[in-house]
N, C-alpha and C. Protein backbone atom coordinates (compact mmCIF):
# COMPACT_ATOMS: atom_id res chain seq x y z
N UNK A 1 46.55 150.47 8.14
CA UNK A 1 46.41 149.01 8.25
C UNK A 1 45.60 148.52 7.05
N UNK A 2 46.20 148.03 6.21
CA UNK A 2 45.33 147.03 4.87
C UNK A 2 44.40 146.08 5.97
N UNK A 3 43.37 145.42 5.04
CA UNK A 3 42.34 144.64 4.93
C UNK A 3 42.49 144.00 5.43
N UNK A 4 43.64 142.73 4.81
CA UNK A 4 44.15 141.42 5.24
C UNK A 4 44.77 141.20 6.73
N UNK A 5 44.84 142.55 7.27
CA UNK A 5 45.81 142.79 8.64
C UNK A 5 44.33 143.12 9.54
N UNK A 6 43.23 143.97 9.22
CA UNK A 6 42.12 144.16 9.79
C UNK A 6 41.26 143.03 10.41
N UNK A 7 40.68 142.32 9.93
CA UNK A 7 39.96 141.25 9.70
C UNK A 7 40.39 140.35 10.82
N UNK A 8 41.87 139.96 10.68
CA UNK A 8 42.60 138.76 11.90
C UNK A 8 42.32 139.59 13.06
N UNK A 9 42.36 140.87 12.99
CA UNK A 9 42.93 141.46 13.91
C UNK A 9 41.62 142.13 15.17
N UNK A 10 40.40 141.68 14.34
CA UNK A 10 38.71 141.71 14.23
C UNK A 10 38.60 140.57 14.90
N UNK A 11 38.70 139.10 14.25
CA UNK A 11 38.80 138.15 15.29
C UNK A 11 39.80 137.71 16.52
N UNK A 12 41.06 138.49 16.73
CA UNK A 12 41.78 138.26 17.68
C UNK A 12 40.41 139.33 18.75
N UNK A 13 40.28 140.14 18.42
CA UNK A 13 39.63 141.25 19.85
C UNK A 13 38.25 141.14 19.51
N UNK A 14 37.89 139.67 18.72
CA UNK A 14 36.24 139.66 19.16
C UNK A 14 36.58 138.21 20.15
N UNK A 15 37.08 137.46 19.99
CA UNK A 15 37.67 136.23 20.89
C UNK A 15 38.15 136.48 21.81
N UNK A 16 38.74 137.62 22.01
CA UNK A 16 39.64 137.82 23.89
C UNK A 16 38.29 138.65 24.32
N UNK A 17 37.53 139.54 24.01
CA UNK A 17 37.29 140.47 24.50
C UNK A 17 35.94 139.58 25.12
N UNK A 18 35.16 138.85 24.50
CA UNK A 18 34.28 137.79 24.96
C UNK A 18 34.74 136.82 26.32
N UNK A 19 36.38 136.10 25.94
CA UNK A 19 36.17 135.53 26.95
C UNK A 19 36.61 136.33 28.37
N UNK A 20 37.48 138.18 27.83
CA UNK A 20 37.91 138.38 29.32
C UNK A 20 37.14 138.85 29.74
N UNK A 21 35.44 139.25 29.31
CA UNK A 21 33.91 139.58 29.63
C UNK A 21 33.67 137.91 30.85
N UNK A 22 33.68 137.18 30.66
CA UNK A 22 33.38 136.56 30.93
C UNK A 22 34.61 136.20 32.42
N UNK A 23 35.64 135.99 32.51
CA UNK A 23 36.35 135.60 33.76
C UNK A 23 35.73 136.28 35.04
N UNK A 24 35.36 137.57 34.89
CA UNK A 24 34.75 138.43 36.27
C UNK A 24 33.86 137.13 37.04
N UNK A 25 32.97 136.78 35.80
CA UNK A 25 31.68 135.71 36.68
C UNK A 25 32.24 134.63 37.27
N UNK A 26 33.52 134.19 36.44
CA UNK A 26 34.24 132.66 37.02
C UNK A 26 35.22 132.98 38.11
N UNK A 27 35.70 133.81 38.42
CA UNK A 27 36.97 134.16 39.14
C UNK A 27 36.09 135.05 40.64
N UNK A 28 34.32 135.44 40.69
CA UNK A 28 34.32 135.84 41.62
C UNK A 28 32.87 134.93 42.16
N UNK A 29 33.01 133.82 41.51
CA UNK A 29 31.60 132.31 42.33
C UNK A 29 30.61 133.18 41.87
N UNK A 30 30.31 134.03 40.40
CA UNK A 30 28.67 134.19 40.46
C UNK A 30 27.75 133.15 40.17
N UNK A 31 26.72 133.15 40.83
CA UNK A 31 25.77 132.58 40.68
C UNK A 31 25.52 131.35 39.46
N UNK A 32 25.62 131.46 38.07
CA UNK A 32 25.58 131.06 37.32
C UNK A 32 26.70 130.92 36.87
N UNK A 33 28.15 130.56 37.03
CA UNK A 33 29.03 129.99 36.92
C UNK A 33 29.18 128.92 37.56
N UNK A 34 28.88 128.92 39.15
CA UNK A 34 29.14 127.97 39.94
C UNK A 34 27.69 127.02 39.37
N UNK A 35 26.83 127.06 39.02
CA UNK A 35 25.67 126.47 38.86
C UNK A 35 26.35 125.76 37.74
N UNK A 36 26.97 126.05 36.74
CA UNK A 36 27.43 125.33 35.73
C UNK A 36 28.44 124.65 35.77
N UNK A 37 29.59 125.18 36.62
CA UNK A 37 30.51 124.10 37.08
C UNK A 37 30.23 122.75 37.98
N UNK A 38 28.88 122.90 39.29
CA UNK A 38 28.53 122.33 39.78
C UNK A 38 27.88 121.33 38.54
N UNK A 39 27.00 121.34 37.85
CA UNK A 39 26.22 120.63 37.20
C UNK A 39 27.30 119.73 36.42
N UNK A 40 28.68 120.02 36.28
CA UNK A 40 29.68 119.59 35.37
C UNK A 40 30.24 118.62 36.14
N UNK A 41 30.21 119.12 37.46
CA UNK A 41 30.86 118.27 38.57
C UNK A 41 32.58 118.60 38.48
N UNK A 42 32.63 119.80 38.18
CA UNK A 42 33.94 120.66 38.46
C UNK A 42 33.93 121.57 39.22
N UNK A 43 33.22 121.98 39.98
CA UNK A 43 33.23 122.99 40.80
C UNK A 43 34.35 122.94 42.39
N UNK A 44 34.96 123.73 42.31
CA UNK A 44 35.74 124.94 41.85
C UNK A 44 36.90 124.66 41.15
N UNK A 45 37.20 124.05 41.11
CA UNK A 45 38.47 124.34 40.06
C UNK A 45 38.67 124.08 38.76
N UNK A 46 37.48 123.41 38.12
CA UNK A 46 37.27 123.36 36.72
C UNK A 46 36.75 125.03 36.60
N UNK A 47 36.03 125.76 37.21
CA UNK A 47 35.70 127.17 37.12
C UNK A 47 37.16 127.97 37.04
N UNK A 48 37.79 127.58 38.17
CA UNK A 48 38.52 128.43 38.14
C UNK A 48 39.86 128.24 37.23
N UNK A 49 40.14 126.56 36.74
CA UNK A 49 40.71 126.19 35.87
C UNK A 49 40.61 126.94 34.34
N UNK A 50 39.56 127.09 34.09
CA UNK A 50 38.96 127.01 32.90
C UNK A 50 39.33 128.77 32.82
N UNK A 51 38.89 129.63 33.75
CA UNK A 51 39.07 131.08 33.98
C UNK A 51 40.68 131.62 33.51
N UNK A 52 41.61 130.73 34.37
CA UNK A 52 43.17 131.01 33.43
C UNK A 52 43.53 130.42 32.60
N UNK A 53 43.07 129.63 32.58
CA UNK A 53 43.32 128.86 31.00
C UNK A 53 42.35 129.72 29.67
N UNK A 54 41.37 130.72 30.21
CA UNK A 54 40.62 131.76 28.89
C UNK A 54 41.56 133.01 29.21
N UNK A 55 41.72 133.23 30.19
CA UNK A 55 42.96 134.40 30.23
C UNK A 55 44.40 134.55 29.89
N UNK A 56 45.03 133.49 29.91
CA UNK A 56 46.06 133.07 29.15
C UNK A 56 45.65 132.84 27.36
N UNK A 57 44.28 132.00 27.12
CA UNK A 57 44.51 132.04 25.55
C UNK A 57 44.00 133.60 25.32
N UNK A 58 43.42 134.59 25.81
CA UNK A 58 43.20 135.79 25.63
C UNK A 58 44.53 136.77 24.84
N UNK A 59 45.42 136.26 25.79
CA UNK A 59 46.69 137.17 26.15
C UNK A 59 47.74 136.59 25.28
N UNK A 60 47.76 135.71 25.05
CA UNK A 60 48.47 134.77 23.46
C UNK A 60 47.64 135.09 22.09
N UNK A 61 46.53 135.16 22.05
CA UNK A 61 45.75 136.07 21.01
C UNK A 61 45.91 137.07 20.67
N UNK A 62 46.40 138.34 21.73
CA UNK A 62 46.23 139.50 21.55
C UNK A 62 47.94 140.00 20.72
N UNK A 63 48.76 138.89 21.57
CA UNK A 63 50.28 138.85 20.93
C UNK A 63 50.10 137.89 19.25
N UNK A 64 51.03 139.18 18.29
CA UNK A 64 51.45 138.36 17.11
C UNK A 64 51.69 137.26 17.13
N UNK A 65 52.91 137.21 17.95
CA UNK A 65 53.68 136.04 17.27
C UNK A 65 53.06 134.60 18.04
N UNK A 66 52.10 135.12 19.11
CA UNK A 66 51.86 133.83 19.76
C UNK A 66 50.36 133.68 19.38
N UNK A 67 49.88 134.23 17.92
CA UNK A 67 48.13 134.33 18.30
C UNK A 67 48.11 132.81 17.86
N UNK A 68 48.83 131.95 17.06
CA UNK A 68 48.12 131.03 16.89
C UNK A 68 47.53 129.55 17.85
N UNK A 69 49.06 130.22 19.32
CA UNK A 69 48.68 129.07 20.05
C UNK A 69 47.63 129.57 20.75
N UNK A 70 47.64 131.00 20.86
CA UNK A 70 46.08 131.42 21.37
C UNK A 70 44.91 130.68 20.85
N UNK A 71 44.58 131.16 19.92
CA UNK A 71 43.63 130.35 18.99
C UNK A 71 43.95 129.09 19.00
N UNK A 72 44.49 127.91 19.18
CA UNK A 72 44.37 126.44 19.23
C UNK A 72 44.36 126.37 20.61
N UNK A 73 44.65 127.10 21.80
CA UNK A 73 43.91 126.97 23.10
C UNK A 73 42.78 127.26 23.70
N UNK A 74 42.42 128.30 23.07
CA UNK A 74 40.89 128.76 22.95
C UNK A 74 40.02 127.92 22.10
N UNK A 75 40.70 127.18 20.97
CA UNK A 75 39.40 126.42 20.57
C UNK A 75 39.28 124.92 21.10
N UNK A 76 40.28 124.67 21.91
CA UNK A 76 40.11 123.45 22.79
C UNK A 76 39.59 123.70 24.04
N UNK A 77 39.12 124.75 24.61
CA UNK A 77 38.36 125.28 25.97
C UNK A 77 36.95 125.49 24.92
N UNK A 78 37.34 126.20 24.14
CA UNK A 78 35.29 126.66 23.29
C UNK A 78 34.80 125.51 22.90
N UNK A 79 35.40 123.83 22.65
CA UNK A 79 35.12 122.70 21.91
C UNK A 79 34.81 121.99 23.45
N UNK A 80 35.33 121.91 24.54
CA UNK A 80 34.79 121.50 25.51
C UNK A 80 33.60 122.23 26.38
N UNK A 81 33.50 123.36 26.29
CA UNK A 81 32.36 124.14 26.51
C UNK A 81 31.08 124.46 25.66
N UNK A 82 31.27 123.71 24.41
CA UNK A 82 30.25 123.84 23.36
C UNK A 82 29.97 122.09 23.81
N UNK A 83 30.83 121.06 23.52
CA UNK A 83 30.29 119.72 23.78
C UNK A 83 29.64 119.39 25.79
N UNK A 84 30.03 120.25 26.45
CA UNK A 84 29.18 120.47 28.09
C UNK A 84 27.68 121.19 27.78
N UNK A 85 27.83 122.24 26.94
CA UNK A 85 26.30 122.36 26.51
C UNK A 85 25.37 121.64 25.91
N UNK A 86 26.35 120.74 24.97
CA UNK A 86 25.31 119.91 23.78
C UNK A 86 25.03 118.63 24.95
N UNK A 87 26.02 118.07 25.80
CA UNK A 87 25.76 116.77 26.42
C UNK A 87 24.76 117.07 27.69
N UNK A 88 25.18 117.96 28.30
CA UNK A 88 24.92 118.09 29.84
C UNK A 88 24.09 119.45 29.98
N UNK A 89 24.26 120.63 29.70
CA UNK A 89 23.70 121.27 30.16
C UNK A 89 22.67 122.19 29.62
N UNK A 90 22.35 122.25 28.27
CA UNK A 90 21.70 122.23 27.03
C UNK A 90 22.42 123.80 26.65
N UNK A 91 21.79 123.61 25.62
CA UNK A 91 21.73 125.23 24.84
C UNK A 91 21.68 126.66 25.63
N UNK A 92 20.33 126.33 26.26
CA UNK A 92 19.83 127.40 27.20
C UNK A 92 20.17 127.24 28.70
N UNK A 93 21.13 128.09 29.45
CA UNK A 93 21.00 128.12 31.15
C UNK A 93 20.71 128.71 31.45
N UNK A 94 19.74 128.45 32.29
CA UNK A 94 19.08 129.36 33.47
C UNK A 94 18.80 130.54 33.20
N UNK A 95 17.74 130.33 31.76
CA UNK A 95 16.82 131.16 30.76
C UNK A 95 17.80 132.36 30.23
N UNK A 96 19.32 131.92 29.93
CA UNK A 96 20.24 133.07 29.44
C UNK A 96 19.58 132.76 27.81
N UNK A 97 18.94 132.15 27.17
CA UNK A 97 18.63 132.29 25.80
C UNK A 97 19.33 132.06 24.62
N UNK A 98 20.16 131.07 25.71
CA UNK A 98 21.68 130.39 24.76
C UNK A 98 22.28 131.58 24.54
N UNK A 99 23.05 132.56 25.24
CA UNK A 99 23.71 132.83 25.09
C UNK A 99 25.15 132.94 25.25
N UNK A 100 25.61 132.42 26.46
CA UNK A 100 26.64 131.91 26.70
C UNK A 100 26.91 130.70 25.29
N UNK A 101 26.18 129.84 24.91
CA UNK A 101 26.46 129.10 23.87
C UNK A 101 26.88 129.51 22.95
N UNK A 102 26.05 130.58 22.68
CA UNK A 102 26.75 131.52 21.17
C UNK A 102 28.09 132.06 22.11
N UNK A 103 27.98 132.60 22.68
CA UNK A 103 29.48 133.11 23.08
C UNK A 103 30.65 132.08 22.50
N UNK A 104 30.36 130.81 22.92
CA UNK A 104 31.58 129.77 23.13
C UNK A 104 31.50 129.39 21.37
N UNK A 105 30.50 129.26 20.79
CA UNK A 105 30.42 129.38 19.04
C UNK A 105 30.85 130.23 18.27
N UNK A 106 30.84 131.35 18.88
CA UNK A 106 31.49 132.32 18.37
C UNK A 106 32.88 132.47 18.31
N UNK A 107 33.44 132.53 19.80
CA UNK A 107 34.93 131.74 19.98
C UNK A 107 35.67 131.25 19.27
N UNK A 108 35.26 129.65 19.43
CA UNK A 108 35.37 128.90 18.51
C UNK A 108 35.25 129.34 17.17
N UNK A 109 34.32 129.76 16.46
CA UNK A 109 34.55 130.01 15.12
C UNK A 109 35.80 130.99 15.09
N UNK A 110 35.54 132.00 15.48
CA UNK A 110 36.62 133.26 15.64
C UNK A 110 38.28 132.34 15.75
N UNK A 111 38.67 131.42 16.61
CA UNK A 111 39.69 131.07 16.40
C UNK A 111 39.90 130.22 15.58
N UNK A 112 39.04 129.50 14.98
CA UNK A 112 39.26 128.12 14.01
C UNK A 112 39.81 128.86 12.88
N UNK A 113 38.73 130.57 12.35
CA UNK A 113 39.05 130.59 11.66
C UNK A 113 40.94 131.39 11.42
N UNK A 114 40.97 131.84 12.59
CA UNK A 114 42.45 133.06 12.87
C UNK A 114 43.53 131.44 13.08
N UNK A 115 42.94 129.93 13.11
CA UNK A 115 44.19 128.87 13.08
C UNK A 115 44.51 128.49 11.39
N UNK A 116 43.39 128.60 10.54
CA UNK A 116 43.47 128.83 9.56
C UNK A 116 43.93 129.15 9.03
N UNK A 117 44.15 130.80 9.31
CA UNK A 117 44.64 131.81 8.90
C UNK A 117 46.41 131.61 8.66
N UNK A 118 46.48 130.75 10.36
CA UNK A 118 48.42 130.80 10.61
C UNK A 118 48.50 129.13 10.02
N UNK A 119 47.60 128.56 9.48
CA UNK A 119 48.20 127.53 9.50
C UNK A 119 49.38 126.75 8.74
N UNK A 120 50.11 127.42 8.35
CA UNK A 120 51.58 127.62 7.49
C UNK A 120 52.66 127.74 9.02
N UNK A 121 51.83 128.28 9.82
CA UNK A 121 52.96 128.19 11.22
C UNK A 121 52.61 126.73 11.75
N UNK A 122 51.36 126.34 12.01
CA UNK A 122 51.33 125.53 12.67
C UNK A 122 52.00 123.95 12.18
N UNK A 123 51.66 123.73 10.87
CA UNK A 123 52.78 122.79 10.10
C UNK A 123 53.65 123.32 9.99
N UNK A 124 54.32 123.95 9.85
CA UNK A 124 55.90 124.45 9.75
C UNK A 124 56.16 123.75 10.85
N UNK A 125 55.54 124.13 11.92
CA UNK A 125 56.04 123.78 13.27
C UNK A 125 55.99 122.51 13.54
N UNK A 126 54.89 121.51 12.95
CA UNK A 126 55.09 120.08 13.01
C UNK A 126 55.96 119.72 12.10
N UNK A 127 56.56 120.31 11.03
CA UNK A 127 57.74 119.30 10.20
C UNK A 127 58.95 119.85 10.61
N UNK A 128 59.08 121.12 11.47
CA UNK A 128 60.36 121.08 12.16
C UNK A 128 60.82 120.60 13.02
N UNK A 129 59.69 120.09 14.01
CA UNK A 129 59.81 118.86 15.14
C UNK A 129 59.64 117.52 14.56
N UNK A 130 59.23 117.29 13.02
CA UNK A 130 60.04 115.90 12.24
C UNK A 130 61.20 115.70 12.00
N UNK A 131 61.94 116.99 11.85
CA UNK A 131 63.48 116.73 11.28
C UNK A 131 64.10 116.60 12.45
């Protein structure tokens, strides 16, 4: 595997592997999931919304040909979960030390930059739905 194939392939399985770390807590009411959905005023099904909607962009990430809608679905779940921290629930929950924040920053970066990467697909794909 060359370089250029490494690297994407570094941020596809640092972005799934974070958020499918994370579904166990949303998919079984721990403690500090429901505390955060509650505080959102989504509880339960923004939790559990949010849980297949990171498992689905996981699983479109991990596939070639579909990583890029992975990555533009994952960074519209990491852009609403980074702006619920900055508005509502701060940086730090329930003395995790911002880490869940970095999680969702990380994400986010990880796919912004792997949309980047395809973004020759993603316009392609808007001027073929112009013609």
């Amino acid at each position: 595997m060359t370089k250029n194939k490494i690297f994407p392939w570094l941020l596809r399985i640092i972005a799934a592997v974070i958020m499918l770390q994370t579904l166990y807590f949303k998919f079984t009411a721990a403690e500090e999931s429901v505390y955060i959905f509650s505080t959102l005023g989504i509880e339960p099904w923004g939790r559990i919304g949010t849980g297949i909607a990171e498992l689905i962009a996981s699983v479109l990430l991990l596939i070639p040909a579909t990583t890029v809608v992975g990555a533009l679905l994952a960074m519209g779940i990491m852009g609403g979960a980074i702006v619920s921290h900055l508005a509502v629930l701060g940086i730090e929950v329930r003395g995790d030390g911002g880490q869940l924040f970095a999680y969702a920053l990380t994400v986010f970066i990880a796919t912004g930059i792997l949309a980047w990467l395809n973004r020759e697909k993603i316009f392609g794909f808007i001027q073929a739905r112009k013609a």
